[in-house]
PDB file of N, CA and C in Angstrom:
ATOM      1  N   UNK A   1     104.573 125.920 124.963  1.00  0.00           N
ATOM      2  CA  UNK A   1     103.136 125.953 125.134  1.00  0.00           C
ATOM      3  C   UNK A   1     102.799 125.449 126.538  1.00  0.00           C
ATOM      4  N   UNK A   2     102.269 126.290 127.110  1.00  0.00           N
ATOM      5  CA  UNK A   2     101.665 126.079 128.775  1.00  0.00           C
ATOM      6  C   UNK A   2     100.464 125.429 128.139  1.00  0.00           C
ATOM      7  N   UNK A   3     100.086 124.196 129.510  1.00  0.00           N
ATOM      8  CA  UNK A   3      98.644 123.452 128.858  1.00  0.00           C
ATOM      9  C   UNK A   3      97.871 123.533 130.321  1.00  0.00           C
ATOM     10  N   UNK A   4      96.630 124.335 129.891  1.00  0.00           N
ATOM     11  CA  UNK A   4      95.764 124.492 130.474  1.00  0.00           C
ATOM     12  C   UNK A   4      94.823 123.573 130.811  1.00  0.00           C
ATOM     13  N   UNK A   5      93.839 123.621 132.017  1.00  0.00           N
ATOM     14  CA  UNK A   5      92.675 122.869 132.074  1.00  0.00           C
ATOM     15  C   UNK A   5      91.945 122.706 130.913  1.00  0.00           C
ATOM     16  N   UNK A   6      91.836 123.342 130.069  1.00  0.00           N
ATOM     17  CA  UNK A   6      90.650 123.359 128.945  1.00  0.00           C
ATOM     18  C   UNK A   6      91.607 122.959 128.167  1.00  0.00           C
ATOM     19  N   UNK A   7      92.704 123.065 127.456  1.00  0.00           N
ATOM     20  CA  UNK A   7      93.578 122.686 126.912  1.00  0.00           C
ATOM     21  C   UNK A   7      93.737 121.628 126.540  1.00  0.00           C
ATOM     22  N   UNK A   8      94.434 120.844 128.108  1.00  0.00           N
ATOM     23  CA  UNK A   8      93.799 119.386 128.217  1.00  0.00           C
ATOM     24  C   UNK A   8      92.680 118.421 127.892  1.00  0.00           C
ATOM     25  N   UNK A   9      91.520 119.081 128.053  1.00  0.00           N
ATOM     26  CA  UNK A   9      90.524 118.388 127.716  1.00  0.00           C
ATOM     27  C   UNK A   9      89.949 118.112 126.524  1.00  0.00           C
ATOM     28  N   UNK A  10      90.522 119.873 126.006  1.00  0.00           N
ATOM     29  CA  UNK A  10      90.379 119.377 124.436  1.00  0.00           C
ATOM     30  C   UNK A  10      91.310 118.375 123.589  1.00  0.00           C
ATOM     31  N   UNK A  11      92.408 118.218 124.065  1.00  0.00           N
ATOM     32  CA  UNK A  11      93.160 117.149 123.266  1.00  0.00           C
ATOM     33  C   UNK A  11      92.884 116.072 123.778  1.00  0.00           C
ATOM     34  N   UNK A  12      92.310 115.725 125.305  1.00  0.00           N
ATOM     35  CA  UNK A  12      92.103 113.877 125.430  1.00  0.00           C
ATOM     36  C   UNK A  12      91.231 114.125 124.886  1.00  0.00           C
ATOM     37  N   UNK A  13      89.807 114.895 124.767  1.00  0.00           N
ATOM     38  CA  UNK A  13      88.669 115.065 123.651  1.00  0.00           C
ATOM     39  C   UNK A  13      89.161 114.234 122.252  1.00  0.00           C
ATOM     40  N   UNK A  14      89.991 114.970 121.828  1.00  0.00           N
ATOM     41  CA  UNK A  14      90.591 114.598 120.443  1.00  0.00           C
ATOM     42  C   UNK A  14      90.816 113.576 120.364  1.00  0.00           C
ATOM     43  N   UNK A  15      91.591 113.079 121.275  1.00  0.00           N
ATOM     44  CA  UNK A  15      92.743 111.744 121.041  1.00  0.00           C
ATOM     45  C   UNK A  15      91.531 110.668 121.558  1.00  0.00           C
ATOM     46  N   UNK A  16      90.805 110.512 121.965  1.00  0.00           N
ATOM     47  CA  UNK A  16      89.584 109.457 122.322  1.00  0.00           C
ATOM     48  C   UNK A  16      88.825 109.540 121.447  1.00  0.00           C
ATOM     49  N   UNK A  17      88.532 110.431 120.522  1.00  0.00           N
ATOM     50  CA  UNK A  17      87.670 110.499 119.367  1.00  0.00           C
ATOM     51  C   UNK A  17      88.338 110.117 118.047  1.00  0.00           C
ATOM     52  N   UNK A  18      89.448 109.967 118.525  1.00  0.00           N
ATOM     53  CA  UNK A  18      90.262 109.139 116.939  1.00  0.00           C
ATOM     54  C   UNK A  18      90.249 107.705 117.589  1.00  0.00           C
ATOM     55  N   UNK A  19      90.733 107.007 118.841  1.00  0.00           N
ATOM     56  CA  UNK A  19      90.715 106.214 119.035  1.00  0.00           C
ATOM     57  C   UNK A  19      89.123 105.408 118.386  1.00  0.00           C
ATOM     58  N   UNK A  20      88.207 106.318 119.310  1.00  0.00           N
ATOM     59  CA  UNK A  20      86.898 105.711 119.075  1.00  0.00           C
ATOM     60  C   UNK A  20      86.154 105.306 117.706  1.00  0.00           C
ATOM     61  N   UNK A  21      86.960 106.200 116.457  1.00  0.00           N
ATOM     62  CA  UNK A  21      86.962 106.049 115.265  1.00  0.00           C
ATOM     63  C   UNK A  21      87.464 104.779 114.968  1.00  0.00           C
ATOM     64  N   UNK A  22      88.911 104.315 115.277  1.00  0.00           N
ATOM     65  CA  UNK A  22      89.411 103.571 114.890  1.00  0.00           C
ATOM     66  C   UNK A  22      89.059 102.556 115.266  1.00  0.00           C
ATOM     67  N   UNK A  23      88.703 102.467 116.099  1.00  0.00           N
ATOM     68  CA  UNK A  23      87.791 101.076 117.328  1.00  0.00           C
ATOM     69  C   UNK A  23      87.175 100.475 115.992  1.00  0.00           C
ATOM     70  N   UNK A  24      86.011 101.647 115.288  1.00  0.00           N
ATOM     71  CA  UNK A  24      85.003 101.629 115.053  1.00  0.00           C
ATOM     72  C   UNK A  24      85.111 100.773 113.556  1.00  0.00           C
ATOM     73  N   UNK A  25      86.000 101.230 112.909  1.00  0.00           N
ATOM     74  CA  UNK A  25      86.737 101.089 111.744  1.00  0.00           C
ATOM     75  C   UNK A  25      87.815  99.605 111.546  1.00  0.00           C
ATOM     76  N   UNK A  26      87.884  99.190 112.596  1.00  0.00           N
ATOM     77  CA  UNK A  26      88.739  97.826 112.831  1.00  0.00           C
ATOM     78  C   UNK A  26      88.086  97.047 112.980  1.00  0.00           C
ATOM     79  N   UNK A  27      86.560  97.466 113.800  1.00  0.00           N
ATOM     80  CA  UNK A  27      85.779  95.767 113.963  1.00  0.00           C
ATOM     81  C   UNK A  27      84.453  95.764 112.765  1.00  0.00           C
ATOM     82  N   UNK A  28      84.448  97.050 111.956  1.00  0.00           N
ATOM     83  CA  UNK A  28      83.693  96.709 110.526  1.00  0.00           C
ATOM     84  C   UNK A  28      84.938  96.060 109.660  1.00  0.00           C
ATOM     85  N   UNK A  29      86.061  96.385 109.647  1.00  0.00           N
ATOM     86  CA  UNK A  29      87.013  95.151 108.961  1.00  0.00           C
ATOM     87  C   UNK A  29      87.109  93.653 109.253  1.00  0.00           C
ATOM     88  N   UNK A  30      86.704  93.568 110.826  1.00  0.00           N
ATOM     89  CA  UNK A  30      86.898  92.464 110.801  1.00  0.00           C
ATOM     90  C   UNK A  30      85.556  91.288 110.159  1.00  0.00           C
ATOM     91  N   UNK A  31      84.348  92.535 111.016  1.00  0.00           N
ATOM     92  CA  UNK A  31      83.455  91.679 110.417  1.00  0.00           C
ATOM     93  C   UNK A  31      83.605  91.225 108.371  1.00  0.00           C
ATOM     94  N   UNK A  32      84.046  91.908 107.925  1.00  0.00           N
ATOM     95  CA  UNK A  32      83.708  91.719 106.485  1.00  0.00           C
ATOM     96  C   UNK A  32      84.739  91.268 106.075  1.00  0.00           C
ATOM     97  N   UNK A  33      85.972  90.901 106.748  1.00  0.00           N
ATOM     98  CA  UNK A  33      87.051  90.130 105.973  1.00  0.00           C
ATOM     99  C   UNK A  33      86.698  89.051 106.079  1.00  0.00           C
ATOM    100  N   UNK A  34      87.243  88.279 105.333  1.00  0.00           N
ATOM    101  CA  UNK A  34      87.361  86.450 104.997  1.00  0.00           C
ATOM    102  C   UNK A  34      87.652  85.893 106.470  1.00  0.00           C
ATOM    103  N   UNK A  35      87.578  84.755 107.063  1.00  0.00           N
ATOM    104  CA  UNK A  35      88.563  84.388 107.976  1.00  0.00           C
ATOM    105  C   UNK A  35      90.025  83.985 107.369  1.00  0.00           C
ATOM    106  N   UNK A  36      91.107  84.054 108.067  1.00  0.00           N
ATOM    107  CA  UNK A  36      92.330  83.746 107.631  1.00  0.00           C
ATOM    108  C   UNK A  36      92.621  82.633 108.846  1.00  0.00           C
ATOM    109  N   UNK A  37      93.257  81.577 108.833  1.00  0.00           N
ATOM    110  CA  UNK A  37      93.483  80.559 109.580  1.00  0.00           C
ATOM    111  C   UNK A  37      94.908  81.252 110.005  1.00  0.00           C
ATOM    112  N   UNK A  38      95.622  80.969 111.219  1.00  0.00           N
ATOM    113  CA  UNK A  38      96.812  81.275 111.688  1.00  0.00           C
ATOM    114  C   UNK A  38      97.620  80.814 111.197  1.00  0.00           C
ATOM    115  N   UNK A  39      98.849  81.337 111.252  1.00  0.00           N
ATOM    116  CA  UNK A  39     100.065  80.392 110.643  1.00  0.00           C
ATOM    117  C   UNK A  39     100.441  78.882 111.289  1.00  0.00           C
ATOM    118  N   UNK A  40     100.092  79.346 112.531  1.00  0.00           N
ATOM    119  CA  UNK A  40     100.399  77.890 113.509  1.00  0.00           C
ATOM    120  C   UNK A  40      99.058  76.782 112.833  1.00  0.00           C
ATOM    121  N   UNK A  41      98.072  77.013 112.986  1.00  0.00           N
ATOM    122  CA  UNK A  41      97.387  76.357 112.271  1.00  0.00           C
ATOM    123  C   UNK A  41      97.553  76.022 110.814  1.00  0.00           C
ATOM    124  N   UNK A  42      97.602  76.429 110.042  1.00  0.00           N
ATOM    125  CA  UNK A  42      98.245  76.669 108.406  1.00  0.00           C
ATOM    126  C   UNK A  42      99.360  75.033 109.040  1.00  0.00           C
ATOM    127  N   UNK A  43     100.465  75.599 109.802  1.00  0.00           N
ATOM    128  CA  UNK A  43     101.617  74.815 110.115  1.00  0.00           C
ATOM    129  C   UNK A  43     101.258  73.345 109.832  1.00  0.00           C
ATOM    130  N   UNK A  44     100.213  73.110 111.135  1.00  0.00           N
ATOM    131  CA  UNK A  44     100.075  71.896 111.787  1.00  0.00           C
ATOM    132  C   UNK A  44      98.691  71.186 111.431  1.00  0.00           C
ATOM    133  N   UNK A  45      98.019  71.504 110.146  1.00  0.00           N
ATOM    134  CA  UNK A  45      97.128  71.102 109.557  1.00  0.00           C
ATOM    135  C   UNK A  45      97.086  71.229 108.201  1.00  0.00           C
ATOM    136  N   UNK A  46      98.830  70.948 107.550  1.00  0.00           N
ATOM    137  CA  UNK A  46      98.505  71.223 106.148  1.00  0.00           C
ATOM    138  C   UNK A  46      98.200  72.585 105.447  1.00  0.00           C
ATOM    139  N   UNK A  47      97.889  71.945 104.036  1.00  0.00           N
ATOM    140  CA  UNK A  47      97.252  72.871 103.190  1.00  0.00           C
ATOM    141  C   UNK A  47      95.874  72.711 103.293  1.00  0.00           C
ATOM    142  N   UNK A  48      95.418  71.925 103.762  1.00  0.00           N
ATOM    143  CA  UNK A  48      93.792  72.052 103.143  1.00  0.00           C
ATOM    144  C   UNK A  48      93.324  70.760 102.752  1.00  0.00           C
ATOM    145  N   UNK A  49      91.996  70.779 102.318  1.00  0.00           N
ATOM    146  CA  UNK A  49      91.361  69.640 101.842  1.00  0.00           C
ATOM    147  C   UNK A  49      91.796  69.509 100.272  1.00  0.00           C
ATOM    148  N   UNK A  50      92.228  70.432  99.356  1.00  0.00           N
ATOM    149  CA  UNK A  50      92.581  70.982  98.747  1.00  0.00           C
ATOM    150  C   UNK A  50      93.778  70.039  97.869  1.00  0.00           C
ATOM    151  N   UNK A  51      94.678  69.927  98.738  1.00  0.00           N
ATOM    152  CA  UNK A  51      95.962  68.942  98.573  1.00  0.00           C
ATOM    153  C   UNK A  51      95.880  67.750  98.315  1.00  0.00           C
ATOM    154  N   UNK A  52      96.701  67.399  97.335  1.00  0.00           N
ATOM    155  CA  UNK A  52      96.665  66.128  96.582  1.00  0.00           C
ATOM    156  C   UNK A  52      97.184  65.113  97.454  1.00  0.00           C
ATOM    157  N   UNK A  53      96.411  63.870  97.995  1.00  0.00           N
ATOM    158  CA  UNK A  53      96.912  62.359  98.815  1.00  0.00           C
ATOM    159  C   UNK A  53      98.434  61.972  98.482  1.00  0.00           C
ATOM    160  N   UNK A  54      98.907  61.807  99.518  1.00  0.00           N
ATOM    161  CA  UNK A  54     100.221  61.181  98.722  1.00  0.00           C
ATOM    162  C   UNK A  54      99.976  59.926  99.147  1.00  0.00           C
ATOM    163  N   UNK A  55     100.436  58.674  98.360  1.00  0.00           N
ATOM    164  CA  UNK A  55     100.414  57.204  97.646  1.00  0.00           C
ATOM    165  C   UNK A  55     100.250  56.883  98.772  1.00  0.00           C
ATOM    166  N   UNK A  56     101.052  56.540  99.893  1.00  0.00           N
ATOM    167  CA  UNK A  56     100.965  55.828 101.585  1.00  0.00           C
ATOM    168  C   UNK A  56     100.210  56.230 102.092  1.00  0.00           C
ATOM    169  N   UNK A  57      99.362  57.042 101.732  1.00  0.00           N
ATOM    170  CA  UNK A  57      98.854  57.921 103.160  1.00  0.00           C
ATOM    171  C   UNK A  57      99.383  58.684 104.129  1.00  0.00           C
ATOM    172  N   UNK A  58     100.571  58.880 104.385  1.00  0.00           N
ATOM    173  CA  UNK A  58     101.473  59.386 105.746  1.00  0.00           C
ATOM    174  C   UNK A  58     101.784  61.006 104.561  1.00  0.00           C
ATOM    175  N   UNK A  59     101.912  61.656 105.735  1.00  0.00           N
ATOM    176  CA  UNK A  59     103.093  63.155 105.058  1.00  0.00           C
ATOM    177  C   UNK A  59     104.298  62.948 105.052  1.00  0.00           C
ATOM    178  N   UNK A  60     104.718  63.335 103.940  1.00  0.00           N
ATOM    179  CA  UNK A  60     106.157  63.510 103.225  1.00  0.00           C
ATOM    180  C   UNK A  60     107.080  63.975 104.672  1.00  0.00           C
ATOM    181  N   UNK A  61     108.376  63.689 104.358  1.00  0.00           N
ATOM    182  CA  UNK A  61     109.419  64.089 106.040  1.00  0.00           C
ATOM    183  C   UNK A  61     109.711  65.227 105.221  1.00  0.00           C
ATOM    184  N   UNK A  62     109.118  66.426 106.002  1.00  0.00           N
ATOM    185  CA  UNK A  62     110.166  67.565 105.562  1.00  0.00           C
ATOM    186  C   UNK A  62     111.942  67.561 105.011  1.00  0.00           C
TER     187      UNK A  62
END
């Protein structure tokens, strides 16, 4: 397949109009998902308020 001037344009046409979809479609997900905390965070702040005190006060040694 030889690709022509018009050719061309119709497929970056295409391929920017799926992008632009998907743009579109990723930041209505984001708005409406939950927040999720990072793993690094998760890491270095526990479980949560959530979690039961342990007796000393200090965290357990891995």
């Amino acid at each position: 397949m030889e690709w022509t001037p018009e050719s061309l344009k119709a497929e970056i046409g295409y391929r920017q109009a799926a992008l632009r979809e998907d743009a579109a479609h990723y930041r209505v997900s984001r708005r409406t998902s939950p927040v999720k905390r990072s793993w690094w965070r998760r890491l270095g702040h526990g479980s949560g308020p959530e979690a039961p005190d342990t007796g000393n006060g200090h965290r357990d040694a891995a």
